[in-house]
Structure formats: C-alpha cells, structure tokens
PDB file of N, CA and C in Angstrom:
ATOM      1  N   UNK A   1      -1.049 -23.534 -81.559  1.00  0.00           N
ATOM      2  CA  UNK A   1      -2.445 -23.338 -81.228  1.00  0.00           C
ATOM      3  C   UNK A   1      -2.806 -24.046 -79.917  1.00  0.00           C
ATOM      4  N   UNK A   2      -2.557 -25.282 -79.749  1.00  0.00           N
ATOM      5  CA  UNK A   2      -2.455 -25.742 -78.653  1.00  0.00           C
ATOM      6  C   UNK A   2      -1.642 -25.202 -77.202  1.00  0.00           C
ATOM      7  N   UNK A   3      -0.812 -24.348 -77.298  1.00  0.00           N
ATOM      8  CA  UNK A   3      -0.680 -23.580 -76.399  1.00  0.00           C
ATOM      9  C   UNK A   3      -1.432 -22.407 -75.720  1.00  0.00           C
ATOM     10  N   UNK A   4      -2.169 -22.024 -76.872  1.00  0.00           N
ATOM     11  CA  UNK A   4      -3.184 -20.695 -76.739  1.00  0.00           C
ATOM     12  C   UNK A   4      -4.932 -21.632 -76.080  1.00  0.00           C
ATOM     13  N   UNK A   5      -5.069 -22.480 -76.167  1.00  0.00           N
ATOM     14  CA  UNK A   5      -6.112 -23.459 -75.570  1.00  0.00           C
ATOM     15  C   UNK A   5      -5.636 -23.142 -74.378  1.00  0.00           C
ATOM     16  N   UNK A   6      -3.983 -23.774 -74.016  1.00  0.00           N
ATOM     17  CA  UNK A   6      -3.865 -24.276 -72.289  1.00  0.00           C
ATOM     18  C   UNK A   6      -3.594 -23.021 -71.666  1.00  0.00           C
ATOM     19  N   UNK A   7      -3.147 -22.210 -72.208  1.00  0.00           N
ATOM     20  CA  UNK A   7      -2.845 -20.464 -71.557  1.00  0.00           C
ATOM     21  C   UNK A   7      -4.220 -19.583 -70.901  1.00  0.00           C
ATOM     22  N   UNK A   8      -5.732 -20.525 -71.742  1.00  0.00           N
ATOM     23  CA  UNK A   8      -6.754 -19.991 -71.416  1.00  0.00           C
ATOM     24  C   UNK A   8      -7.366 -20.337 -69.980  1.00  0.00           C
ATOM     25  N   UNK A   9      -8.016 -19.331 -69.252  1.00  0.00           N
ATOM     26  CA  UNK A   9      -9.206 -20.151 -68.197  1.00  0.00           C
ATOM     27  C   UNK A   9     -10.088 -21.228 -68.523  1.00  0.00           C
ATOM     28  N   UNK A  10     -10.232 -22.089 -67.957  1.00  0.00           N
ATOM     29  CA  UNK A  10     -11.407 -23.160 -68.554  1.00  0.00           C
ATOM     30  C   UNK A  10     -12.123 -22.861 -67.238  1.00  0.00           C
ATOM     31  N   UNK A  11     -13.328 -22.401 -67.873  1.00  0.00           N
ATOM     32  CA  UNK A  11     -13.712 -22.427 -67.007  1.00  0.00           C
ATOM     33  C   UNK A  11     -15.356 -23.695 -66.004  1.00  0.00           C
ATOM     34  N   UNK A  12     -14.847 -24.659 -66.231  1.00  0.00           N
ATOM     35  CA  UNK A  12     -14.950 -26.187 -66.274  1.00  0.00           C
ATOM     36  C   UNK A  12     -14.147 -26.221 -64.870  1.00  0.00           C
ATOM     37  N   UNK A  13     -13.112 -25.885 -64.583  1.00  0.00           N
ATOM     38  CA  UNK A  13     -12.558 -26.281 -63.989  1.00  0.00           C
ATOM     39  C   UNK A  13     -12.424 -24.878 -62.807  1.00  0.00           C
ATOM     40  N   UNK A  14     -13.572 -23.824 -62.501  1.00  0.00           N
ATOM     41  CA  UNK A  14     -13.387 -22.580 -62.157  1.00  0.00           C
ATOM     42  C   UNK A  14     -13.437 -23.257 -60.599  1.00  0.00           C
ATOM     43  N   UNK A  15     -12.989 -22.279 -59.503  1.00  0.00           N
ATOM     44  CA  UNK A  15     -13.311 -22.792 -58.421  1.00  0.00           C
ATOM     45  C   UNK A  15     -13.639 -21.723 -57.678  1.00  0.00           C
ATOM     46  N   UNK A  16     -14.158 -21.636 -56.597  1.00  0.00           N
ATOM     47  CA  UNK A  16     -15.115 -21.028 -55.445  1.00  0.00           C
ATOM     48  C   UNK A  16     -13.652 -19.776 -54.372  1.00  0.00           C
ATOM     49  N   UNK A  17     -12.497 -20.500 -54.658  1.00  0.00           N
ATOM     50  CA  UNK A  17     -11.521 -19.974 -54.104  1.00  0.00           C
ATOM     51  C   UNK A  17     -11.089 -19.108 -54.515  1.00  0.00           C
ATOM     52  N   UNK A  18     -10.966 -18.529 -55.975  1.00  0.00           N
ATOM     53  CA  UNK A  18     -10.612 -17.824 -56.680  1.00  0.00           C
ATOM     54  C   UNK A  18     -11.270 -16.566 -56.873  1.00  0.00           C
ATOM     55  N   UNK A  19     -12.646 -16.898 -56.102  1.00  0.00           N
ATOM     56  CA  UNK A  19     -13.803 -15.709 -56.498  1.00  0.00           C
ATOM     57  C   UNK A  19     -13.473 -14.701 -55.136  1.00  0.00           C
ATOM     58  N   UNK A  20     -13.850 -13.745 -55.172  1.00  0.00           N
ATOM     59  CA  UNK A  20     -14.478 -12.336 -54.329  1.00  0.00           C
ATOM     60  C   UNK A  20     -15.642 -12.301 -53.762  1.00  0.00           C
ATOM     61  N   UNK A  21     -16.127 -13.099 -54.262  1.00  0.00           N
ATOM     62  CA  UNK A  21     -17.595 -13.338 -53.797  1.00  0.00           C
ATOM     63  C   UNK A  21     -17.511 -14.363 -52.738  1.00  0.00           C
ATOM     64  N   UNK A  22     -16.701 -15.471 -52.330  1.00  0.00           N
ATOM     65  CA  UNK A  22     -16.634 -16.374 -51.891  1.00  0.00           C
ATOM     66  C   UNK A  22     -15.563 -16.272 -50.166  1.00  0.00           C
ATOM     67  N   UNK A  23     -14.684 -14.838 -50.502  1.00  0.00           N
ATOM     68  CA  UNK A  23     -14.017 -14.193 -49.514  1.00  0.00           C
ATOM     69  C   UNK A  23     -14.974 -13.380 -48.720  1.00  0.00           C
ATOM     70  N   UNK A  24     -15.731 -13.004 -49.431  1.00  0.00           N
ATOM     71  CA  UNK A  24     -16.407 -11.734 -48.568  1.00  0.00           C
ATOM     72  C   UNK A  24     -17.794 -12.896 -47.805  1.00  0.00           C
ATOM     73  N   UNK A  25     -18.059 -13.445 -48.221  1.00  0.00           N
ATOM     74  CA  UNK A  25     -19.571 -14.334 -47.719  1.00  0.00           C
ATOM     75  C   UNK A  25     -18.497 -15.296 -46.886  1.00  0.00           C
ATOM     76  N   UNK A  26     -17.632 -15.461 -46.652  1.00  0.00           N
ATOM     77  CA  UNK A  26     -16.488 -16.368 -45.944  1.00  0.00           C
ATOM     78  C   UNK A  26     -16.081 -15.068 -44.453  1.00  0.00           C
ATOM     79  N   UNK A  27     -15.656 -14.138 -45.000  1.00  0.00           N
ATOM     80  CA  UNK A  27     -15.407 -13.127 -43.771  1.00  0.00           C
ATOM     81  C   UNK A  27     -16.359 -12.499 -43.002  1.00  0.00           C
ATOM     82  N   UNK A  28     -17.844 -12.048 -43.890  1.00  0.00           N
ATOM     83  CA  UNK A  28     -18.778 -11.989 -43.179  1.00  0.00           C
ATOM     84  C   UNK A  28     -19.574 -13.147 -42.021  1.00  0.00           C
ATOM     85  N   UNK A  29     -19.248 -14.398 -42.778  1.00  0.00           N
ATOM     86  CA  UNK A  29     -19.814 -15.135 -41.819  1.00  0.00           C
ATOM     87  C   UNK A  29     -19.014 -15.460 -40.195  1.00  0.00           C
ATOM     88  N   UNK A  30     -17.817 -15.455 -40.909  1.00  0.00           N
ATOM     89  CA  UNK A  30     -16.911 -15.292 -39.620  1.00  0.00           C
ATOM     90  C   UNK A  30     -16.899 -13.899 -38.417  1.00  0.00           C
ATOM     91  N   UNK A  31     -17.507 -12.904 -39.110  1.00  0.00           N
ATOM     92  CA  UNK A  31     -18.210 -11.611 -37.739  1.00  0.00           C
ATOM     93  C   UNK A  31     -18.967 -12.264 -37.351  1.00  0.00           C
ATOM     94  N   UNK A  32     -19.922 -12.564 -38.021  1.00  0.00           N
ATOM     95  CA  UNK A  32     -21.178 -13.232 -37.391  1.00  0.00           C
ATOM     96  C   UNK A  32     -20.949 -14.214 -36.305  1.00  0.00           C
ATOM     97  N   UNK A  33     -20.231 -15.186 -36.406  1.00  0.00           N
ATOM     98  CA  UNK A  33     -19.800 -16.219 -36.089  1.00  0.00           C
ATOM     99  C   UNK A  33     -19.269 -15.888 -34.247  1.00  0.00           C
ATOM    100  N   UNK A  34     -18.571 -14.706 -34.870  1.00  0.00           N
ATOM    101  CA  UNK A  34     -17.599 -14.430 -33.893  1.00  0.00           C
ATOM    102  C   UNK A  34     -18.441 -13.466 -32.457  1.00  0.00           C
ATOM    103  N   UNK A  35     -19.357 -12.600 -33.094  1.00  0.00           N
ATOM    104  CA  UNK A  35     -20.759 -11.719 -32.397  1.00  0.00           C
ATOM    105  C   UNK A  35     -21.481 -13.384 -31.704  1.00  0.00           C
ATOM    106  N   UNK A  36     -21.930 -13.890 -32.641  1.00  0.00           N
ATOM    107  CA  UNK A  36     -22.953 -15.193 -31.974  1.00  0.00           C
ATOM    108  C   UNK A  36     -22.201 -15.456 -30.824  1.00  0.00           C
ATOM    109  N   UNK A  37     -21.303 -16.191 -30.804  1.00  0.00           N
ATOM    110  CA  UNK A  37     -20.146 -16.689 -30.059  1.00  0.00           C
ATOM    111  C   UNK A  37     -20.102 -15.713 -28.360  1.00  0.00           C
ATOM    112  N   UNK A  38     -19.923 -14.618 -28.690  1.00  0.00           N
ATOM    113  CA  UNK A  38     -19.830 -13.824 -27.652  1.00  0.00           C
ATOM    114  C   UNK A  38     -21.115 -13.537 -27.201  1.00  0.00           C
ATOM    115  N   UNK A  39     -22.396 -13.496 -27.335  1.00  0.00           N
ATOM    116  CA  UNK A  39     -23.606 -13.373 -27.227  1.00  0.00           C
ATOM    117  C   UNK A  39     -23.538 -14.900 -26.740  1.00  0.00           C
ATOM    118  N   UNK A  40     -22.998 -15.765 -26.387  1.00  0.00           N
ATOM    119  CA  UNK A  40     -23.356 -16.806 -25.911  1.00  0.00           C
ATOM    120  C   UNK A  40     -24.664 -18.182 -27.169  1.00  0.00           C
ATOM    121  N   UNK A  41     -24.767 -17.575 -28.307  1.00  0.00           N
ATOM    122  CA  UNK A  41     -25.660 -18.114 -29.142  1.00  0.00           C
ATOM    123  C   UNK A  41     -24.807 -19.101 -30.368  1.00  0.00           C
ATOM    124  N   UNK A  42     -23.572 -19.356 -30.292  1.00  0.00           N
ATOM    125  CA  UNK A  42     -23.214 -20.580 -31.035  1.00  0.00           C
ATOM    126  C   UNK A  42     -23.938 -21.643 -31.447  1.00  0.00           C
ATOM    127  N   UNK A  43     -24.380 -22.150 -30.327  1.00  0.00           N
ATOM    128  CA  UNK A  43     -25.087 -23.850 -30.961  1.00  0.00           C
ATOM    129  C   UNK A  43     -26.357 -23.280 -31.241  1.00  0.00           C
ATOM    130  N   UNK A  44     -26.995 -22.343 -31.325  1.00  0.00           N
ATOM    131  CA  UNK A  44     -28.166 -21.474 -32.024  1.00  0.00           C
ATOM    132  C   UNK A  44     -28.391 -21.605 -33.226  1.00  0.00           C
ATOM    133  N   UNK A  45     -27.083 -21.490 -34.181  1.00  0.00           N
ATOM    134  CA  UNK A  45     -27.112 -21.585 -35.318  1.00  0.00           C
ATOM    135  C   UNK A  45     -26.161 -22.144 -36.257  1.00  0.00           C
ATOM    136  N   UNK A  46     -26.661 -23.694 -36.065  1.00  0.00           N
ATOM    137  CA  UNK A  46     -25.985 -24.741 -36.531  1.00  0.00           C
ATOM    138  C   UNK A  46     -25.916 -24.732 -37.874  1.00  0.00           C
ATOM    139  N   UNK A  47     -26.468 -23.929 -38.619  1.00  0.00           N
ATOM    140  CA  UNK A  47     -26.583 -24.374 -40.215  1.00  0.00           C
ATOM    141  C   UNK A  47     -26.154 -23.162 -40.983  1.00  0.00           C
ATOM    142  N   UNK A  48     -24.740 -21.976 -39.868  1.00  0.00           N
ATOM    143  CA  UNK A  48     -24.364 -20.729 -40.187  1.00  0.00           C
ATOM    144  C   UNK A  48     -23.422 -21.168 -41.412  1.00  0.00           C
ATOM    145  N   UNK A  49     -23.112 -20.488 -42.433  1.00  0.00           N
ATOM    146  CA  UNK A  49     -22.243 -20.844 -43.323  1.00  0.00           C
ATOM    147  C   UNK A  49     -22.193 -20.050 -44.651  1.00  0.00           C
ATOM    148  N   UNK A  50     -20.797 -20.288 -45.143  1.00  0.00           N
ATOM    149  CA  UNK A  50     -20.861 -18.780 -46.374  1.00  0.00           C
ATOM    150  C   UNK A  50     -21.075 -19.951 -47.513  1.00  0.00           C
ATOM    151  N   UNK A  51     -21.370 -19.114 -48.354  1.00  0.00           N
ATOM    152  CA  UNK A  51     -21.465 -20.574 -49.912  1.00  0.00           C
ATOM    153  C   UNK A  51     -21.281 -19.006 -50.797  1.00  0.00           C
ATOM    154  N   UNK A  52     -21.683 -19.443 -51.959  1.00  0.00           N
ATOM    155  CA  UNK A  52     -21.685 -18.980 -53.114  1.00  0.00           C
ATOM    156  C   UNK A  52     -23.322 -19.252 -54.251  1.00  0.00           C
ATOM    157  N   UNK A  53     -23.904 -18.822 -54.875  1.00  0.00           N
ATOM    158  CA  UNK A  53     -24.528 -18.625 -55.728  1.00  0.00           C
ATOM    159  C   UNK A  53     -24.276 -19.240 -57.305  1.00  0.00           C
ATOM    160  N   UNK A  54     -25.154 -19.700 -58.215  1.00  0.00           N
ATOM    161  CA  UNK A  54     -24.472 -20.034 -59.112  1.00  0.00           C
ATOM    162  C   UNK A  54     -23.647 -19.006 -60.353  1.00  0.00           C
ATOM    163  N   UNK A  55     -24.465 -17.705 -59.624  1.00  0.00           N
ATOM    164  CA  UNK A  55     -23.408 -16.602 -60.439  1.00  0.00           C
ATOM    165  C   UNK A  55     -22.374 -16.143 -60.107  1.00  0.00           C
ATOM    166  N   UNK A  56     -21.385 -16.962 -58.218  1.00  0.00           N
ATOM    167  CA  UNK A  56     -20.680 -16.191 -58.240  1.00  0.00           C
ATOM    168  C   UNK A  56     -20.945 -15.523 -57.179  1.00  0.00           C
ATOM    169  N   UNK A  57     -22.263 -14.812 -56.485  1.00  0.00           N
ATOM    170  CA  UNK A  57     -22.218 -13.870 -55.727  1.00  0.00           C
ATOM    171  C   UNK A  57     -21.856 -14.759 -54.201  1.00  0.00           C
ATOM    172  N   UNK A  58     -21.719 -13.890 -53.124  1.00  0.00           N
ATOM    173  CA  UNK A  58     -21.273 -14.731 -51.753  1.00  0.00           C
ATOM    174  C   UNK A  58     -22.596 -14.471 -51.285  1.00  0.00           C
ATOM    175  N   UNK A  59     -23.087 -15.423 -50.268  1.00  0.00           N
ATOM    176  CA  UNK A  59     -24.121 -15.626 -49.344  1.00  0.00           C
ATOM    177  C   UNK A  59     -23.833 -16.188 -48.156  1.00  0.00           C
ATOM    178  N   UNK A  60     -24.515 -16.157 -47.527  1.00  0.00           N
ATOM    179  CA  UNK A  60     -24.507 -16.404 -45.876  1.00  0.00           C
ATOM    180  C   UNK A  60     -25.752 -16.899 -45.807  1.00  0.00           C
ATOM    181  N   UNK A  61     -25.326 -18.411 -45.315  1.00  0.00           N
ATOM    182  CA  UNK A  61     -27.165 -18.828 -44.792  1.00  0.00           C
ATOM    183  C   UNK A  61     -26.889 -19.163 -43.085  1.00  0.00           C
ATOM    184  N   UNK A  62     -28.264 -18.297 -42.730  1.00  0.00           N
ATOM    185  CA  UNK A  62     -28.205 -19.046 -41.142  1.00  0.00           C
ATOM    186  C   UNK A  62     -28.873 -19.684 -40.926  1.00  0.00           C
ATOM    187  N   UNK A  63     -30.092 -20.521 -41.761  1.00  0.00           N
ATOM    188  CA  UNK A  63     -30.775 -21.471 -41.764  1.00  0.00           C
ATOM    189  C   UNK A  63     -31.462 -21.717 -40.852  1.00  0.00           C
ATOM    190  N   UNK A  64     -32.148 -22.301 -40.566  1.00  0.00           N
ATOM    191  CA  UNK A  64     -33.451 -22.692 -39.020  1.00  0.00           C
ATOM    192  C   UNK A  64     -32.827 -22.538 -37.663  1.00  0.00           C
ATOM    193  N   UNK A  65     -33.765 -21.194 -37.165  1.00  0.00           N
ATOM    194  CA  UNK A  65     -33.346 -21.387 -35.728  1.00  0.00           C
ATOM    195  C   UNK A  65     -34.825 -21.189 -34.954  1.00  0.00           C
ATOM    196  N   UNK A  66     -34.779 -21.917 -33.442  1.00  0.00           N
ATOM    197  CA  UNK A  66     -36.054 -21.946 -32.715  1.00  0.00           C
ATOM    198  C   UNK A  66     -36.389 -20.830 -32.704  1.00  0.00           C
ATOM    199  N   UNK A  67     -38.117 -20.539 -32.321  1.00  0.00           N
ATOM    200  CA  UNK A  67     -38.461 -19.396 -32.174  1.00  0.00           C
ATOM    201  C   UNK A  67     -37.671 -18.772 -31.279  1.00  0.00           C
ATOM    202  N   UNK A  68     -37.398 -19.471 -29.882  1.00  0.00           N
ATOM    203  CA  UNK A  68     -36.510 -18.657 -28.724  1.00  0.00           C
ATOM    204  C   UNK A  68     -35.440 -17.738 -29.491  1.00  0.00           C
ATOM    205  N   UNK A  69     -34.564 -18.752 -30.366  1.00  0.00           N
ATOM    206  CA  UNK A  69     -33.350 -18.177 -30.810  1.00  0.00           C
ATOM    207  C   UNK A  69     -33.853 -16.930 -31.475  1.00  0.00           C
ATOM    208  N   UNK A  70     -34.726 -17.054 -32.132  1.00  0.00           N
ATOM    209  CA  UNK A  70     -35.409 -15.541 -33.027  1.00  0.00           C
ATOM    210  C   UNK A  70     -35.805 -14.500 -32.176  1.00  0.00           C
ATOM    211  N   UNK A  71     -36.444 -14.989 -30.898  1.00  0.00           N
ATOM    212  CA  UNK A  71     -36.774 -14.107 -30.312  1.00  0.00           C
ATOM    213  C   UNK A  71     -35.735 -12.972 -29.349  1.00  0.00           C
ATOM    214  N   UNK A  72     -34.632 -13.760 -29.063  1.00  0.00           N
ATOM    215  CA  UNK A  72     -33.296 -13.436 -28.548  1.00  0.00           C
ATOM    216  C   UNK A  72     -32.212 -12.567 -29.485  1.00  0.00           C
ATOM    217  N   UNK A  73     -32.597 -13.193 -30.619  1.00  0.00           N
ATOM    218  CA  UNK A  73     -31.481 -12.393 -31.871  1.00  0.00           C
ATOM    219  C   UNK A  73     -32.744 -11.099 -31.682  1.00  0.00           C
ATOM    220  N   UNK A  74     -33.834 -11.085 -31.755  1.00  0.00           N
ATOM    221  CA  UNK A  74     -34.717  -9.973 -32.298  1.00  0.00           C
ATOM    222  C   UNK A  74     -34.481  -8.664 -31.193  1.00  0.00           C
ATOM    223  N   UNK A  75     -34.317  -9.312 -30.102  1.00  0.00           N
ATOM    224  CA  UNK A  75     -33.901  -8.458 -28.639  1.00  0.00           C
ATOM    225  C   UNK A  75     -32.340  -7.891 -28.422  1.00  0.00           C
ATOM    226  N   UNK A  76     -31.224  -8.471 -29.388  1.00  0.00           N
ATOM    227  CA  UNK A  76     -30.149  -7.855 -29.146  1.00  0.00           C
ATOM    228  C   UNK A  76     -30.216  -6.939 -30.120  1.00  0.00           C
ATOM    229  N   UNK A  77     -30.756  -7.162 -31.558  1.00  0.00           N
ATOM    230  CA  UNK A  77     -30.685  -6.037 -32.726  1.00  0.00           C
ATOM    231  C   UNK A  77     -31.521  -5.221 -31.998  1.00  0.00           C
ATOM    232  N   UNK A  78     -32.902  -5.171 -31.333  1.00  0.00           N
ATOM    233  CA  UNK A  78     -33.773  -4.121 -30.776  1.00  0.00           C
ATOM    234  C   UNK A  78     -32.720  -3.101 -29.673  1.00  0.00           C
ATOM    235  N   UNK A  79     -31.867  -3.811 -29.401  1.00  0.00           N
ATOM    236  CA  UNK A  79     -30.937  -3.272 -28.183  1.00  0.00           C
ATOM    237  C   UNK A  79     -29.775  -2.485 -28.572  1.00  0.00           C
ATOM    238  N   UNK A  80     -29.884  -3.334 -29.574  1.00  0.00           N
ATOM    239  CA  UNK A  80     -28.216  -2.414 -30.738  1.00  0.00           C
ATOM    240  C   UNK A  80     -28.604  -0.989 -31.493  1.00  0.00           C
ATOM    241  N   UNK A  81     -29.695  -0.896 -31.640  1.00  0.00           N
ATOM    242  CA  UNK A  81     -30.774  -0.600 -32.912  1.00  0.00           C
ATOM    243  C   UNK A  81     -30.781   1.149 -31.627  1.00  0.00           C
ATOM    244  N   UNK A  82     -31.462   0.798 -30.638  1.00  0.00           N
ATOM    245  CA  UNK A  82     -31.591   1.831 -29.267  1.00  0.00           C
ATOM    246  C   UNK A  82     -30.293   2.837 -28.418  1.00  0.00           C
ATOM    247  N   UNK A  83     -29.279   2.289 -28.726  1.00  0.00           N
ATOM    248  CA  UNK A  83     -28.289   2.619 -28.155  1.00  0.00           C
ATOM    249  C   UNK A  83     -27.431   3.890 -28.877  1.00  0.00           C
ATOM    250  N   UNK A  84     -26.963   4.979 -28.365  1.00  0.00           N
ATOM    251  CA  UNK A  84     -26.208   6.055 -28.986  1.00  0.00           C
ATOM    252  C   UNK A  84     -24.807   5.376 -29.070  1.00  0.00           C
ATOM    253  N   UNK A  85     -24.261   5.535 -30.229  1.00  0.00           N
ATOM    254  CA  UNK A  85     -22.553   5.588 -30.306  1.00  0.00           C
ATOM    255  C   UNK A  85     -21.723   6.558 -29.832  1.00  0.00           C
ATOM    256  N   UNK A  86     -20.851   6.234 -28.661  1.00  0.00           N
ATOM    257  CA  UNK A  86     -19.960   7.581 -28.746  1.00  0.00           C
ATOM    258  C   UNK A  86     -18.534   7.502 -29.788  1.00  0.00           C
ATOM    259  N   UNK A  87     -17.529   8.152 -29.603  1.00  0.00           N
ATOM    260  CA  UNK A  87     -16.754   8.479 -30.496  1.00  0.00           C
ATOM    261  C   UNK A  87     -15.951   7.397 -30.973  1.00  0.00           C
ATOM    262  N   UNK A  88     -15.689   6.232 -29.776  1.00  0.00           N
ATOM    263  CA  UNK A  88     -15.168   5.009 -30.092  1.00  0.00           C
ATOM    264  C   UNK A  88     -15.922   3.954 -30.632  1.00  0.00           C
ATOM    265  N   UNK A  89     -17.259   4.663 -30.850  1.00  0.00           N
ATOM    266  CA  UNK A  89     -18.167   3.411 -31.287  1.00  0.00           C
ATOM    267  C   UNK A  89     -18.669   2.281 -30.625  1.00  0.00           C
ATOM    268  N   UNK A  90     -18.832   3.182 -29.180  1.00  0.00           N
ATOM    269  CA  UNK A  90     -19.246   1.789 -27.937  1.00  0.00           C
ATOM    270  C   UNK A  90     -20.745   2.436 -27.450  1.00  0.00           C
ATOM    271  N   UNK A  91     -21.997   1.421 -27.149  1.00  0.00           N
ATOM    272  CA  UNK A  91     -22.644   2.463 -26.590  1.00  0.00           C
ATOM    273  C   UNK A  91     -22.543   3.241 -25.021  1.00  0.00           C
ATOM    274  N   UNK A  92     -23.451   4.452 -25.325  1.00  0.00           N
ATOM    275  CA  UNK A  92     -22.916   5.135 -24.490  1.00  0.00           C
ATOM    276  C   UNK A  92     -24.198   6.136 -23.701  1.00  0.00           C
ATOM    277  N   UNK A  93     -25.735   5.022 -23.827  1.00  0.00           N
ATOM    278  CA  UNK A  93     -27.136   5.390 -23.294  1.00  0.00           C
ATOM    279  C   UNK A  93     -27.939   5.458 -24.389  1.00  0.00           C
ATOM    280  N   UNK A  94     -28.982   5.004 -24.239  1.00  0.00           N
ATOM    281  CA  UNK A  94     -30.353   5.195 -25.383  1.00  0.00           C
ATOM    282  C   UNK A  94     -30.419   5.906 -25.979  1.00  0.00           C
ATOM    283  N   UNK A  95     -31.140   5.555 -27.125  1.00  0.00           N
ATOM    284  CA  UNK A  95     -30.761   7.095 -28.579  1.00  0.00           C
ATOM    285  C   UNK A  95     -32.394   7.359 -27.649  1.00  0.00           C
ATOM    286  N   UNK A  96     -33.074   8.708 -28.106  1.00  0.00           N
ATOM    287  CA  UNK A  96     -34.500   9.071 -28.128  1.00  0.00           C
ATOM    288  C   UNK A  96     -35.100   8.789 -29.583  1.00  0.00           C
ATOM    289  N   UNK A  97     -36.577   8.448 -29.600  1.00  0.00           N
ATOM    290  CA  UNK A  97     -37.117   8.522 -30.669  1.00  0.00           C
ATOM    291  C   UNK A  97     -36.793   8.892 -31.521  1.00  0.00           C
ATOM    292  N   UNK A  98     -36.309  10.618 -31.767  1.00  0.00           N
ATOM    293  CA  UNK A  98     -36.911  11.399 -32.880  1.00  0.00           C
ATOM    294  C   UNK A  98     -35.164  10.820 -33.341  1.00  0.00           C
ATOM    295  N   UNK A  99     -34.235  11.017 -32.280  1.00  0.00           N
ATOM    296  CA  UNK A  99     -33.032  10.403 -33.179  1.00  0.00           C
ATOM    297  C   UNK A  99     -32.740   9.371 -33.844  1.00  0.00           C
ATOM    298  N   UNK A 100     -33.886   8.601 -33.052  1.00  0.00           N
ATOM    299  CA  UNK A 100     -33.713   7.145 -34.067  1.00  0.00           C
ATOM    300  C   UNK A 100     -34.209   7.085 -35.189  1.00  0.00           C
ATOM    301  N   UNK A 101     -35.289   8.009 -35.656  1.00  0.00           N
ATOM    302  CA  UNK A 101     -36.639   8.739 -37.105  1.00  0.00           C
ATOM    303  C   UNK A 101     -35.450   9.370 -37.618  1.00  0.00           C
ATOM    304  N   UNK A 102     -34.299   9.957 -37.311  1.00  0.00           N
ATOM    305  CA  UNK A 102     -33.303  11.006 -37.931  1.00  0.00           C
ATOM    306  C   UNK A 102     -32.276   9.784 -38.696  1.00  0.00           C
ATOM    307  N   UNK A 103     -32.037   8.574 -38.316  1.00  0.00           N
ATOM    308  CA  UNK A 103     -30.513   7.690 -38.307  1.00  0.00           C
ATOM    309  C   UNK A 103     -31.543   7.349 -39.565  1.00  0.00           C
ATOM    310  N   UNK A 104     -32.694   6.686 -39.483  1.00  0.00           N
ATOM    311  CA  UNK A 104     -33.136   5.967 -40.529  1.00  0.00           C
ATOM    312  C   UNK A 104     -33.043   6.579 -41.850  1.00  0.00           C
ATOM    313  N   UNK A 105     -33.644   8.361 -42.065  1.00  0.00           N
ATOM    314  CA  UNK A 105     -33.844   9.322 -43.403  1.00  0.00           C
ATOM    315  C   UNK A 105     -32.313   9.433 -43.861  1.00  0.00           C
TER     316      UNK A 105
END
C-alpha cells in the first residue's frame, strides 16, 4: 500500500514547470520581450513577466508603464492595426477604412 501512496502525484509538492500554462505565458512573454526590445522600449517595461494563476492558467503582466510609454505602445499597435499584409506577412501600404470595418466582422 505504501507503494501505491509514493507512485501517486502529490500534489503538495506540484510545480509551475510541469504545467502548460506556465510554457505558454513564459513564450509569450518572450515575443513580447523580444518586439519591445526591437522597438527600442525595453527599460519601458520593467515589471514584464510570465507567472501563473492559482488555477494553473499562464499570464503575462506588464505592469506600470508612464503615460509616454502608453502613448508610444498605443501608436505602434495604431500603426500595426493600419498597415496591409502582403504574402510574406510584411507590411506593404495602408489598409483603407472599409478594409479595416471588413478584418474586424
């Protein structure tokens, strides 16, 4: 019987490494990380980091950044957000309105 105890998970002893949740909020933060970085906005967001939830799920906090920094992140998504993709997925000139009303439906 005592073998069938130690054969089990305890999960007392579960860890953050083992989860899926903890890879993916770990790899996402590292795009991020890696976009900031090249955007020149690293020391922007000092408090970037993946964690976990107490159920398990992965999260990403980017925690307090100056208004500037908000206002700068708000201007590259506005810029990303505007731009047509061509086939390689680079942009390739401004979407128009009604295409951008079309991407959203």
């Amino acid at each position: 019987m005592s073998s069938d105890i130690n054969d089990c998970h305890d999960f007392a002893q579960w860890s953050p490494l083992e989860s899926q949740g903890w890879y993916a909020a770990r790899d996402a933060t590292s795009a991020l990380r890696d976009v900031l970085t090249a955007a020149g906005m690293e020391k922007d967001f000092p408090y970037l980091r993946a964690d976990l939830n107490a159920f398990g799920h992965g999260l990403i906090e980017l925690g307090r950044v100056s208004p500037e920094t908000a206002e700068r992140l708000a201007e590259l998504l506005r810029r990303a957000t505007s731009c047509r993709l061509d086939n390689r997925g680079e942009c390739s000139g401004p979407v128009h309105v009604q295409q951008r009303e079309r991407r959203r439906t």
